[in-house]
Protein backbone atom coordinates (compact mmCIF):
# COMPACT_ATOMS: atom_id res chain seq x y z
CA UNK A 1 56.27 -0.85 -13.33
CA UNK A 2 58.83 -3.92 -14.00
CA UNK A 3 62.03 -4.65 -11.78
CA UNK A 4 64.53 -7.14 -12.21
CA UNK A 5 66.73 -8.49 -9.48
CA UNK A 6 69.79 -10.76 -10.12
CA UNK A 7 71.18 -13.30 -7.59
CA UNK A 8 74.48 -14.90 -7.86
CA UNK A 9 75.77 -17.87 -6.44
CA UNK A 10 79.43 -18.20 -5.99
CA UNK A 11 80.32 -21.93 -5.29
CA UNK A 12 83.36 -24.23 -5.34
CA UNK A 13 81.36 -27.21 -4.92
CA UNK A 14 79.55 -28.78 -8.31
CA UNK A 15 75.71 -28.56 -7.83
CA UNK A 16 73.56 -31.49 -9.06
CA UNK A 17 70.65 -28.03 -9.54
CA UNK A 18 69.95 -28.11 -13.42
CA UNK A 19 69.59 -24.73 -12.95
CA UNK A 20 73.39 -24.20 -11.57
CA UNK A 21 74.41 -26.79 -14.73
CA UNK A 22 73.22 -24.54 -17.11
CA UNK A 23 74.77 -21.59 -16.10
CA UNK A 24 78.35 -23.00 -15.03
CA UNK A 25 81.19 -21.55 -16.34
CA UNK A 26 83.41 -24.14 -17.81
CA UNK A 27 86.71 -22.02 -17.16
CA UNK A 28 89.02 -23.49 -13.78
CA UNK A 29 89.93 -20.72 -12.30
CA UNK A 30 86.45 -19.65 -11.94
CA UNK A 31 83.81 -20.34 -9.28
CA UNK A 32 80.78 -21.88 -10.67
CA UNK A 33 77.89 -19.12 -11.00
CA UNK A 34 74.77 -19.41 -11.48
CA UNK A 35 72.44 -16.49 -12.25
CA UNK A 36 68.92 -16.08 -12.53
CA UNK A 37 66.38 -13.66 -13.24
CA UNK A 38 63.44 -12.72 -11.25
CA UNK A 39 60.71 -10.61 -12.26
CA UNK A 40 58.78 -8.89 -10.07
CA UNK A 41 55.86 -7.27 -11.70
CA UNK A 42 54.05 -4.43 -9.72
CA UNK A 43 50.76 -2.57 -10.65
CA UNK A 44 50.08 0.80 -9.60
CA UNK A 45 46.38 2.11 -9.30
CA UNK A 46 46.08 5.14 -11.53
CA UNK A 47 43.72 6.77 -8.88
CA UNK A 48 45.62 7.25 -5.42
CA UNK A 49 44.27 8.07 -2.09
CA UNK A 50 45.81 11.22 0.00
CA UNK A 51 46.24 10.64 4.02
CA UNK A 52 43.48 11.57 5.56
CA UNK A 53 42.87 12.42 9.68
CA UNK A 54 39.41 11.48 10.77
CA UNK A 55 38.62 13.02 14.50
CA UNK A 56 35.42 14.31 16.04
CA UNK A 57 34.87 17.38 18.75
CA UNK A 58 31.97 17.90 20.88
CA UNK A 59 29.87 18.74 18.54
CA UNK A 60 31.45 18.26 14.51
CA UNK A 61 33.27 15.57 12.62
CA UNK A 62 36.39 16.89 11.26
CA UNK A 63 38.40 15.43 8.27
CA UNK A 64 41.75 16.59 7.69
CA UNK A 65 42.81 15.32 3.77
CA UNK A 66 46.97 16.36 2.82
CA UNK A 67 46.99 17.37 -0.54
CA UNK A 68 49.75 20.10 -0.95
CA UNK A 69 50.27 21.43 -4.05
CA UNK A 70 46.64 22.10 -5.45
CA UNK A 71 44.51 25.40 -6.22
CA UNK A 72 40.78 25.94 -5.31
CA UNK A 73 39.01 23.98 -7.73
CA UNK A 74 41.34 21.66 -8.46
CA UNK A 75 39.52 19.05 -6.10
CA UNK A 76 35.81 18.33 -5.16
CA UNK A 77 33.50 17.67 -1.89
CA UNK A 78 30.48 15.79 -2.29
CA UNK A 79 28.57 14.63 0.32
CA UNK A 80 25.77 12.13 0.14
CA UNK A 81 24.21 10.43 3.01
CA UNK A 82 26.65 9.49 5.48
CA UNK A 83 29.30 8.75 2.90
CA UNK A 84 31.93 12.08 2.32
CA UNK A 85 33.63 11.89 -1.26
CA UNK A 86 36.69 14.23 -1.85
CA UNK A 87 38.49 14.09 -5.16
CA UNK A 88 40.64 15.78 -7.78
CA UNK A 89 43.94 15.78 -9.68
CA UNK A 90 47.04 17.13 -8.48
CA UNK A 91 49.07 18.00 -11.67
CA UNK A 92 52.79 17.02 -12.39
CA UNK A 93 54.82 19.64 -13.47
CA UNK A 94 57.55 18.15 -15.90
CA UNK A 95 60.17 19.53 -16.94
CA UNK A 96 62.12 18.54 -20.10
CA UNK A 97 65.87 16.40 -19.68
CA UNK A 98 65.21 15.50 -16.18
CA UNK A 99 66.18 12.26 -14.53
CA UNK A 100 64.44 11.66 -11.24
CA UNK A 101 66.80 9.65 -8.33
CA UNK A 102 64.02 9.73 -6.10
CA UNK A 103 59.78 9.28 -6.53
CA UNK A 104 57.94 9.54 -4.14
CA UNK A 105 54.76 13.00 -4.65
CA UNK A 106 52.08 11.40 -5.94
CA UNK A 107 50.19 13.70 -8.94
CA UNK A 108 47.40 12.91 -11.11
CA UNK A 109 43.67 11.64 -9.73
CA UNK A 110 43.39 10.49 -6.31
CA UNK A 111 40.03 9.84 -4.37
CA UNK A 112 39.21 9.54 -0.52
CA UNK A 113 36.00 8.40 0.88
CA UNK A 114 35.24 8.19 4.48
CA UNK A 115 32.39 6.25 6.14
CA UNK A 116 30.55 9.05 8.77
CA UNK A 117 29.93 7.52 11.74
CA UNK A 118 26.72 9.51 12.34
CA UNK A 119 24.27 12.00 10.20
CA UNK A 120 25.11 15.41 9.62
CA UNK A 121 23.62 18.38 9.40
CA UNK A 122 24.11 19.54 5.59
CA UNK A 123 23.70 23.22 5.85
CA UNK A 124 26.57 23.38 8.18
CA UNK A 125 29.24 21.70 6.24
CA UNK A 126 32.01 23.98 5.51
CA UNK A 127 35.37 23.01 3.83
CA UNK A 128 38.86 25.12 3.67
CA UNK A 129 41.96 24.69 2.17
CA UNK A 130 45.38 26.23 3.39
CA UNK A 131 48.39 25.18 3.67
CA UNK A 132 48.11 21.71 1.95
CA UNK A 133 45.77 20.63 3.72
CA UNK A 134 42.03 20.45 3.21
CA UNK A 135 39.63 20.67 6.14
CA UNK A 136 36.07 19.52 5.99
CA UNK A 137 34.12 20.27 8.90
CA UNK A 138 30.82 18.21 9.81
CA UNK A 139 28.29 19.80 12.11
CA UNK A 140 26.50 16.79 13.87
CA UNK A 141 22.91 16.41 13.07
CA UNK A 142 20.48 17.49 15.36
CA UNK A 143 18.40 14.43 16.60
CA UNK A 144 15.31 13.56 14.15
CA UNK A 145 12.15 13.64 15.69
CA UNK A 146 10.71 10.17 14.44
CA UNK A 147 7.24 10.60 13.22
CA UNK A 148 4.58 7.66 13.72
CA UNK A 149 2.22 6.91 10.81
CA UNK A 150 -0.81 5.28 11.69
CA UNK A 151 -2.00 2.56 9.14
CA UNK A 152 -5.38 2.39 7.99
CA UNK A 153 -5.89 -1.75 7.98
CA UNK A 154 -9.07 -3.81 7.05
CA UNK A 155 -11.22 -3.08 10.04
CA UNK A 156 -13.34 -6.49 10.00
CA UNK A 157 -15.82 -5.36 12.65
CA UNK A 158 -16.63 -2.14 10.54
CA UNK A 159 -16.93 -3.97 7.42
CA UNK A 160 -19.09 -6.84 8.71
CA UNK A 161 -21.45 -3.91 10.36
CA UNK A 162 -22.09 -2.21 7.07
């Protein structure tokens, strides 16, 4: 997307600006302008991300993604590790001989990916959408037993008494 802005300067006084010289109007009853261009240049990601709440109960990690507008399987949930991926497209429903005053509904692909702060416990995930808004609820992981390995080194003594 491309704006322009203009800025005028309306001046009695001569301006020694080569930039003002150029521009001045050589007529006496008018003020001197001067007139310039600025371009302001402004890149928008094709791929936006929805707001998204974050929060944790006692015992689950909920994340609460607004995406009105969309249909079951319009949008996916993958989790992997500790990193929660939720995507889709939200369509754009045009209509012919329109002329928008106003954007601000973002449609096509967006993408959200939030960091868990802890592991969870997979077979418990559940996700719902209603309303607009998508809620993903992560059942903390029970704690991991840690299992000790013992490591079979060169036993020196043994070897020497063979």
């Amino acid at each position: 997307m491309v704006s322009t802005t203009q800025r005028i300067n309306l001046s009695d006084e001569p301006s020694d600006d080569p930039v003002d010289k150029e521009f001045a109007l050589d007529a006496p009853y008018y003020a001197q302008q001067r007139v310039t261009q600025q371009w302001i240049v402004m890149h928008q990601a094709n791929t936006w991300q929805p707001p998204t709440d974050v929060f944790e109960l006692d015992d689950r990690l909920v994340v609460l993604v607004e995406i009105a507008g969309m249909r079951d399987g319009e949008f996916s949930v993958a989790l992997q590790e500790r990193r929660l991926a939720i995507s889709g497209t939200r369509p754009r429903n045009v209509r012919e001989g329109l002329a928008y005053h106003q954007m601000e509904v973002r449609y096509g692909r967006f993408h959200s990916e939030i960091i868990l702060p802890w592991a969870v416990e997979r077979d418990g995930v559940s996700a719902h959408y209603r309303d607009g808004f998508l809620r993903v609820e992560l059942p903390r992981a029970r704690n991991h037993q840690v299992h000790i390995v013992d490591v079979d080194g060169d036993n020196t003594d043994e070897a020497a008494d063979a």
